[in-house]
Protein backbone atom coordinates (compact mmCIF):
# COMPACT_ATOMS: atom_id res chain seq x y z
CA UNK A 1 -18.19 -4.14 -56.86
CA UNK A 2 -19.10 -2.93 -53.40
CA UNK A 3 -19.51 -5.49 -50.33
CA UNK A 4 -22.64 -4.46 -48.33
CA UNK A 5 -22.07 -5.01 -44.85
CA UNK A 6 -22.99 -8.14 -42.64
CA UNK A 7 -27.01 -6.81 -41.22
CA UNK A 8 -26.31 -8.19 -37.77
CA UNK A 9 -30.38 -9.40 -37.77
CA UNK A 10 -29.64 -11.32 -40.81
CA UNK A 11 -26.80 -13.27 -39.06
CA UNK A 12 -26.69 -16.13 -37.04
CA UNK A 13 -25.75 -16.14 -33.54
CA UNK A 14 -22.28 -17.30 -33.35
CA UNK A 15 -21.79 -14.44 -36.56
CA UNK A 16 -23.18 -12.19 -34.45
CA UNK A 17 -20.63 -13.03 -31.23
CA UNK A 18 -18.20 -12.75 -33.93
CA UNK A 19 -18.06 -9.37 -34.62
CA UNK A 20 -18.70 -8.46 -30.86
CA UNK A 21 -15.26 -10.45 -30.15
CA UNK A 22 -13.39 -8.69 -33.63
CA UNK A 23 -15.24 -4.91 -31.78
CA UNK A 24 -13.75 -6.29 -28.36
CA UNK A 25 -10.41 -7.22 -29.52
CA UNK A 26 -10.13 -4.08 -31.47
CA UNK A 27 -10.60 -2.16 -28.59
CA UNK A 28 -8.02 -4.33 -26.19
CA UNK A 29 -5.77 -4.08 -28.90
CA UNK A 30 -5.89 -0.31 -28.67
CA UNK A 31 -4.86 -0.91 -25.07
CA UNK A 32 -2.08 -3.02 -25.31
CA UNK A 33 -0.24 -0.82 -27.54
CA UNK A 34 -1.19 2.50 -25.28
CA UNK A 35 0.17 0.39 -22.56
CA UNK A 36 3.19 -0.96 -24.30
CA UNK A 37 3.74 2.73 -25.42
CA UNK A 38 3.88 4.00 -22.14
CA UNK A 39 5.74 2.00 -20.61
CA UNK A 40 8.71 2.06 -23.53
CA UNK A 41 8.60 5.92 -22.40
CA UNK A 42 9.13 5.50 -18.94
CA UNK A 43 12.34 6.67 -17.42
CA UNK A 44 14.86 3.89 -16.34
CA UNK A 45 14.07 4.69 -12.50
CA UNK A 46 10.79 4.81 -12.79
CA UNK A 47 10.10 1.51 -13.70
CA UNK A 48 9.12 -1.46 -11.36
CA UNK A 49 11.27 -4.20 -11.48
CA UNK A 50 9.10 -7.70 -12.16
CA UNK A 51 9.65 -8.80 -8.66
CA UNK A 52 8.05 -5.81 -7.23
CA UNK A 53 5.10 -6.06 -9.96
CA UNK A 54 4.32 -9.26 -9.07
CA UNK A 55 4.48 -8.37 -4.74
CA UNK A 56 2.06 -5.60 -5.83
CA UNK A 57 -0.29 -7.77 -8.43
CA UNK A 58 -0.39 -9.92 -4.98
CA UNK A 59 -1.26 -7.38 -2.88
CA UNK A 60 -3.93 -5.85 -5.21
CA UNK A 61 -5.43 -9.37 -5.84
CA UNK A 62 -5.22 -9.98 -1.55
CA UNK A 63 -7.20 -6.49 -1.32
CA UNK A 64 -10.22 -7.50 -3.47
CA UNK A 65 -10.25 -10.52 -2.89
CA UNK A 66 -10.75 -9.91 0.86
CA UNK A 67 -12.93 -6.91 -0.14
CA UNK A 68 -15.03 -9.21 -2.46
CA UNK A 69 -15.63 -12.09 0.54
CA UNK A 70 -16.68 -9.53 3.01
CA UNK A 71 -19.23 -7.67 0.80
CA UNK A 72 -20.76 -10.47 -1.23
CA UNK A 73 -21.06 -12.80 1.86
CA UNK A 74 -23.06 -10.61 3.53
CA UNK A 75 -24.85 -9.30 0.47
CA UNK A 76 -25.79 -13.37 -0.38
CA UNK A 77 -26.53 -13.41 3.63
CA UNK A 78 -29.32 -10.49 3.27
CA UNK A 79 -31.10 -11.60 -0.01
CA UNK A 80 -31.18 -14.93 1.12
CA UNK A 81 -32.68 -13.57 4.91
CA UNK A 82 -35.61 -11.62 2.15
CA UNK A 83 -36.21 -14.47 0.44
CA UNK A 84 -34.20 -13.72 -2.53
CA UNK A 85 -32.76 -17.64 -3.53
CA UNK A 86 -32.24 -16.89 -6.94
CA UNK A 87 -30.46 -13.51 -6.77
CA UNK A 88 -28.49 -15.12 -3.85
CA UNK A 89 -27.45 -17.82 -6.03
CA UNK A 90 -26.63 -15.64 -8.92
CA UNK A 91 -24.25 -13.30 -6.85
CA UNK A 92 -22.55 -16.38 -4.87
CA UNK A 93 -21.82 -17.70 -8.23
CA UNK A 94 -20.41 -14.78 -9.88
CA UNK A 95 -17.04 -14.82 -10.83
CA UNK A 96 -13.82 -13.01 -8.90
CA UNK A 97 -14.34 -8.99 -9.32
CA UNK A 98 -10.22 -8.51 -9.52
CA UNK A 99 -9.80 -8.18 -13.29
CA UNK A 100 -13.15 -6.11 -13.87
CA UNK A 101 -12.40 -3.29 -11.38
CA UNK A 102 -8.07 -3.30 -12.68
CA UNK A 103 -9.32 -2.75 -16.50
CA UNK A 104 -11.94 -0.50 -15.06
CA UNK A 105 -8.43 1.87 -13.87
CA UNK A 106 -9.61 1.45 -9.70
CA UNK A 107 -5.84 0.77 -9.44
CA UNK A 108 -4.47 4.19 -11.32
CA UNK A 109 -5.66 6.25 -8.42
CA UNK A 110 -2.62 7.71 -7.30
CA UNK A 111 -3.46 7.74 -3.55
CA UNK A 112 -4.63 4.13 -3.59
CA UNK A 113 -1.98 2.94 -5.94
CA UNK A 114 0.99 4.62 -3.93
CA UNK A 115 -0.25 3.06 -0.64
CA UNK A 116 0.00 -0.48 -1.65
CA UNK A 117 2.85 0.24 -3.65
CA UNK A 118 4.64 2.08 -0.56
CA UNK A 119 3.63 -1.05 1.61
CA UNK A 120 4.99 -3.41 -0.79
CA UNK A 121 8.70 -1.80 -1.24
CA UNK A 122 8.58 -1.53 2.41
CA UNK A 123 7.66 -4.93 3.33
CA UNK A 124 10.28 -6.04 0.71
CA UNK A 125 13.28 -4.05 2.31
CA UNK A 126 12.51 -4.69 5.74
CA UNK A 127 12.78 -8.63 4.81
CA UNK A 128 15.79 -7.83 3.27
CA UNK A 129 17.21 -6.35 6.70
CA UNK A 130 20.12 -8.00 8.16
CA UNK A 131 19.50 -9.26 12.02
CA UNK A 132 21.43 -6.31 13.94
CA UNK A 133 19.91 -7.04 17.38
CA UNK A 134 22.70 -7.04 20.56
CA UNK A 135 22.73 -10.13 21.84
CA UNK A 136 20.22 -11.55 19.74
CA UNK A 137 18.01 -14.89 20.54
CA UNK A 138 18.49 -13.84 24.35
CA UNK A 139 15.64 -11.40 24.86
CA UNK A 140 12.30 -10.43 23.43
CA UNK A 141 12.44 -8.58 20.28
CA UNK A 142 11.79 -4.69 20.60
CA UNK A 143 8.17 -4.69 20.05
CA UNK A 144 7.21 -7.43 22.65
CA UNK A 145 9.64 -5.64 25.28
CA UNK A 146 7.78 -2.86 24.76
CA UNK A 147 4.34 -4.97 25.07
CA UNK A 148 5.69 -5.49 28.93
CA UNK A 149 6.79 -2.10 29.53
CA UNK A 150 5.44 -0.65 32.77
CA UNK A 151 3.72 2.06 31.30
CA UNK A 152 0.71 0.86 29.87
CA UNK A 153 -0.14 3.34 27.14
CA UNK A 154 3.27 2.34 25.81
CA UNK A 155 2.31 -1.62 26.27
CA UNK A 156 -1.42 -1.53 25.11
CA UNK A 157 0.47 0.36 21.67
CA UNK A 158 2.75 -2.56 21.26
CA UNK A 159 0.53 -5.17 21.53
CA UNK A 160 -2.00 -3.34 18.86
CA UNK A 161 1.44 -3.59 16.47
CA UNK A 162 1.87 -7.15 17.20
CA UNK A 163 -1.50 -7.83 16.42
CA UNK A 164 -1.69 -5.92 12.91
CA UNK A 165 1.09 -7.27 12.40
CA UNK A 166 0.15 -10.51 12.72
CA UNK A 167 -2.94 -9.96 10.42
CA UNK A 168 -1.18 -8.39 7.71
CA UNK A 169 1.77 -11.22 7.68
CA UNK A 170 4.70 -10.68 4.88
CA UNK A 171 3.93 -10.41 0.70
CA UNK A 172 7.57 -11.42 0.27
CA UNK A 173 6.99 -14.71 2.27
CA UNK A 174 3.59 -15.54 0.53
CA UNK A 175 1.97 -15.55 3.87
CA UNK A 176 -1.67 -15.27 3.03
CA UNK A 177 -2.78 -12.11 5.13
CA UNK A 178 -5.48 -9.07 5.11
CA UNK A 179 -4.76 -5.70 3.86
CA UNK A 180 -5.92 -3.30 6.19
CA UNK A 181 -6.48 0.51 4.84
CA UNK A 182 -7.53 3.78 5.82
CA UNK A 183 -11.74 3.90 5.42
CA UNK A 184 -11.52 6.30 2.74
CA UNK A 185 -9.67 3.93 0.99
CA UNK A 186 -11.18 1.03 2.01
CA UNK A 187 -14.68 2.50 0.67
CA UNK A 188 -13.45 3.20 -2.81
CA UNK A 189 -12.84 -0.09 -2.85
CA UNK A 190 -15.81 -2.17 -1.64
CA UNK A 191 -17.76 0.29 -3.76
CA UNK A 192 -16.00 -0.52 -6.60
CA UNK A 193 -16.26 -4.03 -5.96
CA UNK A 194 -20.16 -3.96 -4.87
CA UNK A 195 -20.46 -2.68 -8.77
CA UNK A 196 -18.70 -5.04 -10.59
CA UNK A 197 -20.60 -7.82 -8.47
CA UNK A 198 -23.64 -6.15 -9.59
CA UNK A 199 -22.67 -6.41 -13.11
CA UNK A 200 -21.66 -10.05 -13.21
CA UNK A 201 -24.64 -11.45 -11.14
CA UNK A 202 -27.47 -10.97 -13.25
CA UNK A 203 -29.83 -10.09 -11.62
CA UNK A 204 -31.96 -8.85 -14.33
CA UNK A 205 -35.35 -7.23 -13.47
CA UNK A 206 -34.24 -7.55 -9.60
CA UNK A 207 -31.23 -5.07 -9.93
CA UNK A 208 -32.88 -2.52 -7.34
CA UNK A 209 -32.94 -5.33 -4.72
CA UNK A 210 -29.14 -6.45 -5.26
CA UNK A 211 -28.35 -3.08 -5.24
CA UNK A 212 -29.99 -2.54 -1.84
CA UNK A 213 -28.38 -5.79 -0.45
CA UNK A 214 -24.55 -4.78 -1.83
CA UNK A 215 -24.99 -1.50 -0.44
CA UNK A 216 -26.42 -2.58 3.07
CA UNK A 217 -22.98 -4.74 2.64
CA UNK A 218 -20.60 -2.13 1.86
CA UNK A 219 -21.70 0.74 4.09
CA UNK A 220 -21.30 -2.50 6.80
CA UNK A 221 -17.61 -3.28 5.53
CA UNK A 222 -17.06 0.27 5.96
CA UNK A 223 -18.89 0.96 9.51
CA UNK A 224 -16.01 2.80 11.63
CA UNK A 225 -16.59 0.78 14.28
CA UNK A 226 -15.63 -2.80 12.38
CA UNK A 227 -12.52 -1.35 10.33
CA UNK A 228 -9.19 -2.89 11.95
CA UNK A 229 -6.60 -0.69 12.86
CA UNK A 230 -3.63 -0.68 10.18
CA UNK A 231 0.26 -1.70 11.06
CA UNK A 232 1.12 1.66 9.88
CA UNK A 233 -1.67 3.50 11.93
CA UNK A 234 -0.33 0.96 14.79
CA UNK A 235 2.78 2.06 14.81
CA UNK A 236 2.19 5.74 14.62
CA UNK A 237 0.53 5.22 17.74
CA UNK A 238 3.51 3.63 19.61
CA UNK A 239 5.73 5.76 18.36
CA UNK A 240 3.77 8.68 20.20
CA UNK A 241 3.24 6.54 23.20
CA UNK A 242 6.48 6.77 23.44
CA UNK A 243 7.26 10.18 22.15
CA UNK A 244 11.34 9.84 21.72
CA UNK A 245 13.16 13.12 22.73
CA UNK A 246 16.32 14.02 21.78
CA UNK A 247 19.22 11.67 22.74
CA UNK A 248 16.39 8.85 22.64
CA UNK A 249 15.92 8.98 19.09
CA UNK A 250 18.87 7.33 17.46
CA UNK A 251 18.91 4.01 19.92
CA UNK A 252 15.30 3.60 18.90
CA UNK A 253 15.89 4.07 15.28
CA UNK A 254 18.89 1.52 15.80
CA UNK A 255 17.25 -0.53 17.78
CA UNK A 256 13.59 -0.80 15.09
CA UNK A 257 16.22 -0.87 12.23
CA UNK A 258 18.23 -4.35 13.77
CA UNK A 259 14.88 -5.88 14.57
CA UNK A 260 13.38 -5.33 11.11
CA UNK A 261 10.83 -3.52 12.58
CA UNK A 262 10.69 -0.71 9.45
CA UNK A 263 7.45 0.31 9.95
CA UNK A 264 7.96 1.34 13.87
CA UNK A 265 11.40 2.64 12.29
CA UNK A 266 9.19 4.90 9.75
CA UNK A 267 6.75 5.64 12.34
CA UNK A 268 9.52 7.13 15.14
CA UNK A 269 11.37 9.26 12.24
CA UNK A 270 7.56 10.74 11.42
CA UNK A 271 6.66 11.32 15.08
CA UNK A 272 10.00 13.04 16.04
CA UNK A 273 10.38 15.17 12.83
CA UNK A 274 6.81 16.07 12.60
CA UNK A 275 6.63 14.87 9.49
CA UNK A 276 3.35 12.33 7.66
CA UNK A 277 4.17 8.53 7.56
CA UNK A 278 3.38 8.49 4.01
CA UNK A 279 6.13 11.22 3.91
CA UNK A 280 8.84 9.66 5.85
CA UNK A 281 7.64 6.15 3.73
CA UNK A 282 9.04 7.82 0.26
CA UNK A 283 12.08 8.48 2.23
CA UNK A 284 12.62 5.33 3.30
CA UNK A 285 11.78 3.14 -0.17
CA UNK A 286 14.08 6.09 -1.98
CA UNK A 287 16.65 3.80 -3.29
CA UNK A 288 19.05 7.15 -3.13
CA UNK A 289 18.34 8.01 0.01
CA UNK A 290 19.87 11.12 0.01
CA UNK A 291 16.25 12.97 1.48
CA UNK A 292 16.13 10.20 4.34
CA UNK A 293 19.63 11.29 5.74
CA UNK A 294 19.19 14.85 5.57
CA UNK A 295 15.75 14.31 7.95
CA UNK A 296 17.84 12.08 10.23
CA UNK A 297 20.55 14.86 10.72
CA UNK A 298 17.61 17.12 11.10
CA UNK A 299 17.03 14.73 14.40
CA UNK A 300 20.53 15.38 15.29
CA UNK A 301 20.99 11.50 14.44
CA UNK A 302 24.90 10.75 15.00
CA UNK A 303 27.60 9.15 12.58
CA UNK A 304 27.00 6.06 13.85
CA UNK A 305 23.54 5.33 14.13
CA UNK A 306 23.35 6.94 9.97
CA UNK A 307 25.87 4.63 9.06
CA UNK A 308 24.47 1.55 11.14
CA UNK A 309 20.47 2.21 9.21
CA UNK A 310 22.67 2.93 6.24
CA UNK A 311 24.42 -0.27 5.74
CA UNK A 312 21.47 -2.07 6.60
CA UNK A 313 19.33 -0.37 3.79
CA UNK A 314 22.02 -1.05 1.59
CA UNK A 315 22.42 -4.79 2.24
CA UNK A 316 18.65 -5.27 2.10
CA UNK A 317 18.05 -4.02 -1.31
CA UNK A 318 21.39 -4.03 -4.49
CA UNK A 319 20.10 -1.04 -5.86
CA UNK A 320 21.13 1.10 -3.29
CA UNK A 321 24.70 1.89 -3.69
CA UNK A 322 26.67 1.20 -0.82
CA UNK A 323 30.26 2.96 -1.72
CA UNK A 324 28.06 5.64 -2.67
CA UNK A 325 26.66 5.62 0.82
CA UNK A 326 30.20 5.06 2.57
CA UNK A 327 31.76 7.77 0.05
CA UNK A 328 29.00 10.54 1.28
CA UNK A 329 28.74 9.75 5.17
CA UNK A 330 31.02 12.84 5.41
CA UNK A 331 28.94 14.56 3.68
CA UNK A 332 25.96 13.96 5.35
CA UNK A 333 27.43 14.42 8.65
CA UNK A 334 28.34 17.94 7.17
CA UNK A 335 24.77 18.85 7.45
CA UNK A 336 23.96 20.31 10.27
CA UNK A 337 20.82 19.81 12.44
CA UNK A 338 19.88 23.65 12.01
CA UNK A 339 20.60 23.09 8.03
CA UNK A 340 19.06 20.03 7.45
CA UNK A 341 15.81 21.60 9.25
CA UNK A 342 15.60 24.37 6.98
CA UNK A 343 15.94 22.16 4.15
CA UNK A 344 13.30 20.33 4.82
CA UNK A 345 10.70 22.67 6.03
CA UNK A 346 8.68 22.24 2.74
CA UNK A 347 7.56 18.69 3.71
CA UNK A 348 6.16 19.69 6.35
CA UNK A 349 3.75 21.68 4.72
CA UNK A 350 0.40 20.36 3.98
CA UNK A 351 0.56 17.14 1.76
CA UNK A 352 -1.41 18.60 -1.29
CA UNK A 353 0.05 21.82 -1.09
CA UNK A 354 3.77 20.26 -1.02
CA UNK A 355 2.24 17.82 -4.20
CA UNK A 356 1.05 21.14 -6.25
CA UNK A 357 4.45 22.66 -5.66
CA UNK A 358 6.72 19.46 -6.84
CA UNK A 359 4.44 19.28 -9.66
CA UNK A 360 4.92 22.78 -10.36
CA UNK A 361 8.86 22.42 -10.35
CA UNK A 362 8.45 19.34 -12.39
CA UNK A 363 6.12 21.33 -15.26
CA UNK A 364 8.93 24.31 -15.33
């Protein structure tokens, strides 16, 4: 005897629910064990430890979040200036966007993903750093000396660091704090959030006038003009305010390293190897750090300023191998400037071309 099945318009309401929630579950189901699947497969070293994960979750959530204030705010602002109360209501009541736009993938982009990621390991070693400042607790830390240097270029830089700074606070210290990004970046967000507001407002037959107020809102969030200036873009700038040459390098590194600064300690190795931040970044998260060393020896970087930033990587973080480290200093010191340079003349090639030959290597 066959069973016919259930005519949905011949069920009641909460059968009807039902079988959306047994076609919904089936479906997260599917993801869970695509998920689970993937990440049984990962490699041992690729995997992110749950401390990190949860940094990053907070990061993510800190992103929309602010994202999600600054877009629907003004987007409630506008339809309530046109007389829209109800649509106003409706999108001020709407829930958080965060889970919507993670199951929608925003956070699988690769260049959006790896910046957050990047700033979270970062953030997480550099509070790791032990205090290495000369005579520390009697002076001003590196960045505000530099805020009263005489040359003013140099001074306006640092203060634009201690500001971003101060606006992007610490993930590790649960400092509540905004996530400034590039605008390219910072668009694929608010976008992404303006749509999943859109979804959960309801705005029914009035859709074309939310759209037109989230837009408005976005392309506002996004407006050159308002966009803060990033720590990392911050520091870049300081760094070539004061454009380190030669024998200047290694106290600066030294000196960024012992005052936690590792940003301003990324930024100088970028500006005086020519290198991309994001480049010099990798190199500095790299638990092995084998890449990092080579690019300081590249700077001509002496035995004792590789072992000083090499201890101090190694304290902040116990997966770097510190033996390791004081077993290959030789090594390292081996390299010469004029060999480490060749060596690393393929990162300095443009950053997609230098990403289509790794993945190239990786596929042979």
């Amino acid at each position: 005897m066959s069973i016919d099945p259930i005519d949905p318009r011949e069920a009641s309401a909460a059968a009807v629910q039902l079988l959306d929630h047994v076609a919904a579950a089936e479906r997260a189901g599917h993801r869970r064990l695509r998920a689970a699947a993937e990440h049984f497969h990962l490699p041992e070293d690729a995997r992110i430890d749950d401390r990190t994960a949860a940094r990053l979750d907070a990061v993510m959530r800190l992103t929309v979040d602010g994202i999600d204030h600054m877009v629907r705010d003004d987007a409630v602002r506008l339809l309530t200036v046109r007389g829209q109360t109800a649509l106003a209501q409706g999108l001020r009541a709407a829930g958080s966007p965060f889970d919507r736009v993670v199951r929608a993938g925003l956070f699988r982009d690769p260049v959006l993903f790896g910046e957050l990621f990047a700033r979270v390991r970062l953030d997480a070693i550099a509070h790791g750093l032990p205090v290495m400042i000369d005579g520390a607790g009697e002076g001003p830390t590196m960045v505000a000396r530099l805020a009263q240097s005489g040359d003013r270029l140099v001074a306006a830089a640092a203060v634009a660091v201690l500001a971003a700074q101060s606006r992007r606070g610490s993930v590790v210290e649960g400092i509540p704090a905004t996530v400034e990004l590039a605008r390219p970046l910072l668009a694929r967000l608010a976008w992404w959030v303006a749509a999943a507001l859109r979804d959960m407002a309801g705005a029914g037959a009035d859709i074309a006038l939310l759209d037109a107020a989230l837009a408005e809102s976005v392309r506002r969030a996004i407006d050159p003009q308002s966009e803060l200036v990033p720590l990392e873009v911050a520091a870049m700038r300081l760094a070539q305010a004061i454009e380190p040459q030669g024998d200047e390098v290694a106290p600066l590194l030294a000196e960024a390293i012992g005052d936690g600064r590792l940003v301003l300690f990324t930024a100088l190795v970028a500006r005086a190897s020519g290198l991309g931040f994001e480049r010099v970044r990798d190199l500095v998260i790299d638990p092995d750090g084998a890449r990092l060393w080579v690019v300081l020896r590249a700077l001509a970087v002496d035995r004792a300023t590789i072992a000083r930033i090499g201890f101090a990587l190694a304290e902040s973080e116990p997966a770097r191998d510190i033996e390791g480290f004081a077993d290959r200093i030789d090594i390292i010191m081996d390299v010469t400037p004029e060999a480490a340079r060749i060596a690393l003349a393929p990162m300095a090639l443009d950053a997609e071309y230098h990403a289509a030959m790794l993945a190239l290597g990786a596929g042979a």
